[in-house]
Structures are given as C-alpha cells and as structure tokens.
Protein backbone atom coordinates (compact mmCIF):
# COMPACT_ATOMS: atom_id res chain seq x y z
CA UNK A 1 -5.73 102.67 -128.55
CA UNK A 2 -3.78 106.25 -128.40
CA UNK A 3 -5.34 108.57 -130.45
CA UNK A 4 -2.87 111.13 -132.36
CA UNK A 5 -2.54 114.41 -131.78
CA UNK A 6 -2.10 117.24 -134.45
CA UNK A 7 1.07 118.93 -135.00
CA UNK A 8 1.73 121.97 -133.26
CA UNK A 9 2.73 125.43 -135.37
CA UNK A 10 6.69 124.43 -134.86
CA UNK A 11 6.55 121.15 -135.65
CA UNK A 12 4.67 121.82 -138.89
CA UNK A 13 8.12 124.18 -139.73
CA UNK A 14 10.20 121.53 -138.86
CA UNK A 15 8.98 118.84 -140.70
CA UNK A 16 8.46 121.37 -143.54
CA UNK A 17 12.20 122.95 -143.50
CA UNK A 18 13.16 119.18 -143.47
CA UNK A 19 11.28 118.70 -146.80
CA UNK A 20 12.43 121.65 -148.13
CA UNK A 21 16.18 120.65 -147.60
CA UNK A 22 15.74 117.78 -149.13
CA UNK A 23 13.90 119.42 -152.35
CA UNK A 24 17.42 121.81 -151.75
CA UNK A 25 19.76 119.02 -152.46
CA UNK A 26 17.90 117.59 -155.39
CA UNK A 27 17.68 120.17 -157.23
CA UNK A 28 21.72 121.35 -156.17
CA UNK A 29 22.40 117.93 -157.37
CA UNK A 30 20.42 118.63 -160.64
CA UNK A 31 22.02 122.07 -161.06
CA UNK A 32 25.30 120.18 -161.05
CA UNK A 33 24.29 117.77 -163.59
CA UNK A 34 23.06 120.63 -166.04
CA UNK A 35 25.65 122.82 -165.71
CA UNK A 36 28.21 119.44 -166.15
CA UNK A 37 30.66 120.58 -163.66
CA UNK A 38 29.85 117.21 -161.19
CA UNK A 39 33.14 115.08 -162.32
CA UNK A 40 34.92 112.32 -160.80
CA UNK A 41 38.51 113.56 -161.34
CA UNK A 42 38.63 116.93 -159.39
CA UNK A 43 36.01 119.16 -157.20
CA UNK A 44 34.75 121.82 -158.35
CA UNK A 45 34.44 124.30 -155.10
CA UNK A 46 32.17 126.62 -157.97
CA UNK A 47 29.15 123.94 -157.52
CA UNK A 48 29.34 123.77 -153.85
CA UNK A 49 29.07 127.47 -153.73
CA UNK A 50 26.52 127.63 -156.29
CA UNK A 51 24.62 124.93 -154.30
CA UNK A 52 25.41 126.56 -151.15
CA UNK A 53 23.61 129.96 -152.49
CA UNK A 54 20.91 128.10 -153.73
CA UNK A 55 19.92 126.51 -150.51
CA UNK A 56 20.67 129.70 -148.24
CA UNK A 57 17.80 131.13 -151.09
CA UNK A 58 15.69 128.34 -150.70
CA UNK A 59 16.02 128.92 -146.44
CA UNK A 60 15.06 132.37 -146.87
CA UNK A 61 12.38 132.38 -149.01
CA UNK A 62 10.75 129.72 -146.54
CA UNK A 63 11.30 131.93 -144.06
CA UNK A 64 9.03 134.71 -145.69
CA UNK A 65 6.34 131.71 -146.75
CA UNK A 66 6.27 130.43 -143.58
CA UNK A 67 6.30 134.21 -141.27
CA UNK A 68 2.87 134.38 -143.30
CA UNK A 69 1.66 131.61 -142.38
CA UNK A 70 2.60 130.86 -138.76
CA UNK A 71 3.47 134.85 -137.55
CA UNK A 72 -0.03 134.81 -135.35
CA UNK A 73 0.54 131.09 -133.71
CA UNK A 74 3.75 131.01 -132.24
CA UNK A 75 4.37 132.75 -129.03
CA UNK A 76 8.39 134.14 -130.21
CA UNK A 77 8.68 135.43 -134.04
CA UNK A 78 12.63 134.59 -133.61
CA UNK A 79 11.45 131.13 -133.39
CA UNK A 80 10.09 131.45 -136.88
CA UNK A 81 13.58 131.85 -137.93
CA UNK A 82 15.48 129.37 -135.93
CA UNK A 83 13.10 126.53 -136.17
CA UNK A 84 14.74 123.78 -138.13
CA UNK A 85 17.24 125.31 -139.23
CA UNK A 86 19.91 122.67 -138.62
CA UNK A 87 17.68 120.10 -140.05
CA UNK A 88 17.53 121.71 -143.04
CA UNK A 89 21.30 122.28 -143.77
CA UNK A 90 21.95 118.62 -142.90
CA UNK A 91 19.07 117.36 -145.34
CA UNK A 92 20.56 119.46 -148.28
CA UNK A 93 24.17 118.60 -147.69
CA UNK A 94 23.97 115.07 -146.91
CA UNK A 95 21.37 114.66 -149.89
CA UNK A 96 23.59 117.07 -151.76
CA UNK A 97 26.59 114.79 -150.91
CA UNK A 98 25.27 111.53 -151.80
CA UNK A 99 23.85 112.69 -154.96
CA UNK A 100 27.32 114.22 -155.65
CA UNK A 101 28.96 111.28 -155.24
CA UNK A 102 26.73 108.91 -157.06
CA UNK A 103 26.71 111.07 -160.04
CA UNK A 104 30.16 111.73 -160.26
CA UNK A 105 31.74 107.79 -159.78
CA UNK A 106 34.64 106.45 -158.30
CA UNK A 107 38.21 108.04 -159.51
CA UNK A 108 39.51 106.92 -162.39
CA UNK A 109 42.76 104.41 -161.57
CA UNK A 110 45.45 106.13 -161.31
C-alpha cells in the first residue's frame, strides 16, 4: 500500500488559488444577479469588467495572505506570485461563464 505524502508549500498555493477562483466566479456570478445586469438579450461588457476587477482583487489579496504564510518555505518569493496563476483565471472565467449563461437563458426567438 503507498502511503501519501503531504503537499509541498506550492502545491498548497495551487490548490488554494484554484479554490479561490472558483469562490471568484461565484460570487462574479452573484454580483451579476444583484446588480440585474445578467440578461439574455444583450451583454453587458460593464459586468465582465466589474467581474474582471473583482477577481484581479480577489488574486491580489491572496497574494498578500498567502506571502505571509508561505514567504519562509519557498526557495523563490517570485514564485509566490506566479504560482497558479493561470489556474485561477481559468476557474473564475469558466465558472464565471457557465454561471453567466445559465442565469441569463437562451435568446429570446427572434
């Protein structure tokens, strides 16, 4: 039987920017619902700015969480930073996306 090992510093960040841009896109999604400006006939590029903003804010203040947390175990600070990165813009937008979509319905026959 293998035995597991624990997660090293980075992959803690990863899997933790990966939550976090998921929490991103739910709660883009949600600012879209309360704001009402998620509607089937037209896009509103305001949202996905809004959204945008609120994940690069989300990114950023992990950033300073995690520099806390981790600065001492990893062997580059710039990795701090970079780490996940991608994984968290593609959590929030394709979340962000899907949620957008299934809130806002097909297009109303034309």
């Amino acid at each position: 039987m293998k035995t597991l090992r624990p997660f090293t510093p980075l992959e803690k960040i990863y899997w933790l920017r990966l939550s976090l841009g998921v929490v991103a896109g739910l709660v883009s999604a949600g600012y879209g619902v309360a704001t009402g400006r998620i509607s089937s006939t037209d896009f509103d590029f305001t949202i996905f700015f809004n959204s945008l903003a609120l994940a690069l804010v989300v990114y950023l203040l992990s950033y300073y969480a995690i520099k806390s947390k981790f600065a001492t175990q990893v062997a580059k600070p710039t990795k701090l930073m970079t780490t996940g990165i991608g994984i968290f813009f593609l959590a929030w937008l394709v979340l962000w996306i899907l949620l957008y979509t299934l809130i806002a319905g097909p297009p109303p026959p034309s």
